[in-house]
C-alpha atoms as a PDB file:
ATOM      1  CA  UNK A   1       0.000   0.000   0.000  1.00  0.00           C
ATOM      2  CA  UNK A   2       1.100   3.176  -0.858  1.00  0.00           C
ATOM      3  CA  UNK A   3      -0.319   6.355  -0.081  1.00  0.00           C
ATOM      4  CA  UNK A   4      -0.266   9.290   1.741  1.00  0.00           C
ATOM      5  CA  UNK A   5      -2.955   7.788   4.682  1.00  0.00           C
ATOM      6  CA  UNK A   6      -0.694   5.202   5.053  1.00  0.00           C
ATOM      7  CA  UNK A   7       2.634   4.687   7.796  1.00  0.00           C
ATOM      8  CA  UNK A   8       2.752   1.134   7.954  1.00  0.00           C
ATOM      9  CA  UNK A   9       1.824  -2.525   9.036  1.00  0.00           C
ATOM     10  CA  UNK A  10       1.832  -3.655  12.917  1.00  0.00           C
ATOM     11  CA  UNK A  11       3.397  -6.862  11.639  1.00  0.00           C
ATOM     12  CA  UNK A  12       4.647  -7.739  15.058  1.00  0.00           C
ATOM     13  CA  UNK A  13       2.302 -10.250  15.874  1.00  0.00           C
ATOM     14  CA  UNK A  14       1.368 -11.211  12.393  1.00  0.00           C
ATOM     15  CA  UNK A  15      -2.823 -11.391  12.818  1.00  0.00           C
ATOM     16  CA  UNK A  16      -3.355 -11.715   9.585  1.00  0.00           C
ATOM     17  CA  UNK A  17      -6.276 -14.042   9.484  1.00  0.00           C
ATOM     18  CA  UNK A  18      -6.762 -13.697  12.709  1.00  0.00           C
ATOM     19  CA  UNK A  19      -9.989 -12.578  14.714  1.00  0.00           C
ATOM     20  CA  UNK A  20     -10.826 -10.226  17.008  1.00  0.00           C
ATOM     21  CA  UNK A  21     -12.603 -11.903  19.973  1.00  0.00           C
ATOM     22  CA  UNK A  22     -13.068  -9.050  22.699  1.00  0.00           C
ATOM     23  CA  UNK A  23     -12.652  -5.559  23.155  1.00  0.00           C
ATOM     24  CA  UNK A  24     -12.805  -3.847  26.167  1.00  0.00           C
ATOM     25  CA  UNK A  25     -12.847  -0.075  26.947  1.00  0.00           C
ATOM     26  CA  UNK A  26     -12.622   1.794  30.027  1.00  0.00           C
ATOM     27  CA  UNK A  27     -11.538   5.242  30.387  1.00  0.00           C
ATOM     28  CA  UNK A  28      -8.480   6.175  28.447  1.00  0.00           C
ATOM     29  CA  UNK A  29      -7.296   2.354  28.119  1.00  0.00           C
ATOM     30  CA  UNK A  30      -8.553  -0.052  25.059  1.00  0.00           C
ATOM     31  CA  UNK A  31      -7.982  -3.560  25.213  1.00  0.00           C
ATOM     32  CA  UNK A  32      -8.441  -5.922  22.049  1.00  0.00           C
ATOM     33  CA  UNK A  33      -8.169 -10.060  22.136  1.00  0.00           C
ATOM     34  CA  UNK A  34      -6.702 -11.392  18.697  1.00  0.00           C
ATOM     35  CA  UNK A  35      -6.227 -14.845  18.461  1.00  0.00           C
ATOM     36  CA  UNK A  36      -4.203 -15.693  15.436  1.00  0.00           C
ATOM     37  CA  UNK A  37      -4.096 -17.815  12.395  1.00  0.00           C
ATOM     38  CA  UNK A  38      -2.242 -20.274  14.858  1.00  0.00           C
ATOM     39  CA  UNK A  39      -4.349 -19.873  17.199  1.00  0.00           C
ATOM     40  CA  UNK A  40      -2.395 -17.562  19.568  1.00  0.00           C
ATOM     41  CA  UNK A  41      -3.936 -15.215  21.626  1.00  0.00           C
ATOM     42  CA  UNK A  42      -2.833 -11.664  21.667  1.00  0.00           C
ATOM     43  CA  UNK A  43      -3.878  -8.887  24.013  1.00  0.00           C
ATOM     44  CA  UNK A  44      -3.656  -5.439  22.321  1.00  0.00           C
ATOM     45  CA  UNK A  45      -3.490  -2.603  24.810  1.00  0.00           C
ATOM     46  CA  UNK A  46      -3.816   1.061  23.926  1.00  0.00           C
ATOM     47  CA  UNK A  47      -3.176   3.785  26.435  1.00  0.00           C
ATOM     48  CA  UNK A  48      -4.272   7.458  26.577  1.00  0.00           C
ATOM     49  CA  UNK A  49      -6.723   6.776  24.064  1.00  0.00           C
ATOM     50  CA  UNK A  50      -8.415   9.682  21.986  1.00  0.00           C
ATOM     51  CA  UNK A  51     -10.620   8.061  20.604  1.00  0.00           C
ATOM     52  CA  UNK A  52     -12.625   4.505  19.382  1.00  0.00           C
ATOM     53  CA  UNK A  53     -14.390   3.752  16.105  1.00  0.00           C
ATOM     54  CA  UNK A  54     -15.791   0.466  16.964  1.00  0.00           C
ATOM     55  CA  UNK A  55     -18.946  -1.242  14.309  1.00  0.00           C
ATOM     56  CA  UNK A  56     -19.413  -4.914  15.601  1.00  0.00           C
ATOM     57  CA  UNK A  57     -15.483  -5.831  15.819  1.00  0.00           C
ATOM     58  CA  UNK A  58     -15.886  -9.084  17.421  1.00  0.00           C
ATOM     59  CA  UNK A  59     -16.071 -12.381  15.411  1.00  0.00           C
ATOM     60  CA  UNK A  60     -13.995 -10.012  12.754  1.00  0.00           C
ATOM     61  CA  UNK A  61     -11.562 -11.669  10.319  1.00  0.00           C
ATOM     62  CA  UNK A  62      -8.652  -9.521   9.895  1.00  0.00           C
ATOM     63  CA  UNK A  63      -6.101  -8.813   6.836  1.00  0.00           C
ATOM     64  CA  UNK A  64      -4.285  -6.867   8.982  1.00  0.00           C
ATOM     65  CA  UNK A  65      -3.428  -3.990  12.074  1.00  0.00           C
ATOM     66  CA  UNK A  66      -2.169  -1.028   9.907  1.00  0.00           C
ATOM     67  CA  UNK A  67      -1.233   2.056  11.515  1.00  0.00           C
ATOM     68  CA  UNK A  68      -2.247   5.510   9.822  1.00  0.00           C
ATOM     69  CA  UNK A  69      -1.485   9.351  10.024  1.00  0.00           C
ATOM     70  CA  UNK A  70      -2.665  11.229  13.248  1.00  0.00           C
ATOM     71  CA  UNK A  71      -2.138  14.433  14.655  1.00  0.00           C
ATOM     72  CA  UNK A  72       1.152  14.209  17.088  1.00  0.00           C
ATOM     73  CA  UNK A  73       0.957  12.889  19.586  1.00  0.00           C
ATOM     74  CA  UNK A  74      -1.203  10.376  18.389  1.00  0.00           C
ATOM     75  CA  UNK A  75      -1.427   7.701  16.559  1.00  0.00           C
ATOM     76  CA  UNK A  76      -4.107   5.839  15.115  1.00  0.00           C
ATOM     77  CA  UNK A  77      -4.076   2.043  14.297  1.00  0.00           C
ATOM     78  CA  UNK A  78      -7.085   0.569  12.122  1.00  0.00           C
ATOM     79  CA  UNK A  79      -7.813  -2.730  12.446  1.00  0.00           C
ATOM     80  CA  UNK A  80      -8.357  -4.368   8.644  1.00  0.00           C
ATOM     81  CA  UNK A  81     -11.595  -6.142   8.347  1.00  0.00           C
ATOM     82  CA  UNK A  82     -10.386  -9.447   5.476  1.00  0.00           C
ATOM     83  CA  UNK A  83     -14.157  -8.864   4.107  1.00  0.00           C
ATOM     84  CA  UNK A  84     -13.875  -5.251   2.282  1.00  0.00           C
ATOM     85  CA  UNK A  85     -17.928  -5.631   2.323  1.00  0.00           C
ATOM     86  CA  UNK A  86     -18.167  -6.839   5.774  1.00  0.00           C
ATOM     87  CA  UNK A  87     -19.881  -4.735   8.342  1.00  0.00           C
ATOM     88  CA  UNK A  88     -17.002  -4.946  11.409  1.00  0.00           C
ATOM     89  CA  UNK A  89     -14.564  -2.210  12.168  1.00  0.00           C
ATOM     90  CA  UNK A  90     -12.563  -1.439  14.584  1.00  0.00           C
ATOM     91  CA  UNK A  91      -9.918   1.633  14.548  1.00  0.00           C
ATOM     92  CA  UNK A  92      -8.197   3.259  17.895  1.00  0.00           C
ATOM     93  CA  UNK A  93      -6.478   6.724  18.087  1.00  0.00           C
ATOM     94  CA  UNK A  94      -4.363   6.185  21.076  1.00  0.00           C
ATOM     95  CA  UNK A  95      -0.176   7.899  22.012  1.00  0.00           C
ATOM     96  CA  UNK A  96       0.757   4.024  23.047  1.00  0.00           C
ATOM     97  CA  UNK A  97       0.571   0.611  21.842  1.00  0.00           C
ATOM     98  CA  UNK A  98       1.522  -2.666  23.937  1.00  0.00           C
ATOM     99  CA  UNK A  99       1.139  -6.380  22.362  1.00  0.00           C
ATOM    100  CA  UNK A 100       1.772  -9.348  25.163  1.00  0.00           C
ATOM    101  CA  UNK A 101       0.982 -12.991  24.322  1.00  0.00           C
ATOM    102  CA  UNK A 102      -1.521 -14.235  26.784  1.00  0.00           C
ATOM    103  CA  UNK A 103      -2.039 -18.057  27.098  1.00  0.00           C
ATOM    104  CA  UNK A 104      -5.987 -18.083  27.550  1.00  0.00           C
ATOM    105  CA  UNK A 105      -9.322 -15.807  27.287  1.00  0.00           C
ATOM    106  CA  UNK A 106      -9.097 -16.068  31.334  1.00  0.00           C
ATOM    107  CA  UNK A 107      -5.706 -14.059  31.517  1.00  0.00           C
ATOM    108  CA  UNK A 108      -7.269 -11.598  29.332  1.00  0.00           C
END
């Protein structure tokens, strides 16, 4: 992809065809469960968060966790819905990022 809206791919995990089985929110603090084409489970946490764009993200298949302009010192990270036509979205404008392998939905 190349284009001015565009900074660049979160490919650390890679959740490409993964899905996105929770998200939380409370406050300023956004949590998101991936678990992974392998089946990992990922916890994404986003601090001082801006703001949440959220359309029925759960059950989601994803093509990817791209990261996109934002006004300093934010930054805003759009989770890629694999179905172009599908209805789920899910994109948070937050200053921090954090990614921590969990080893079940309990630890989550």
């Amino acid at each position: 992809m190349s284009s001015p809206d565009f900074v660049g791919y979160i490919n650390d995990p890679d959740i490409h065809d993964g899905v996105i089985l929770k998200v939380q929110q409370r406050e300023t603090k956004v949590r998101v469960l991936v678990r992974s084409y392998e089946s990992q489970l990922y916890a994404f946490e986003f601090d001082l968060v801006q703001s949440v764009k959220s359309v029925e993200p759960e059950g989601m298949m994803l093509y990817s966790l791209t990261e996109m302009p934002a006004p300093p010192p934010f930054r805003r990270f759009v989770f890629t819905n694999w179905d172009e036509d599908g209805k789920g979205m899910l994109e948070v404008v937050a200053q921090e990022i954090r990614t921590r392998k969990i080893a079940n939905e309990a630890t989550f």
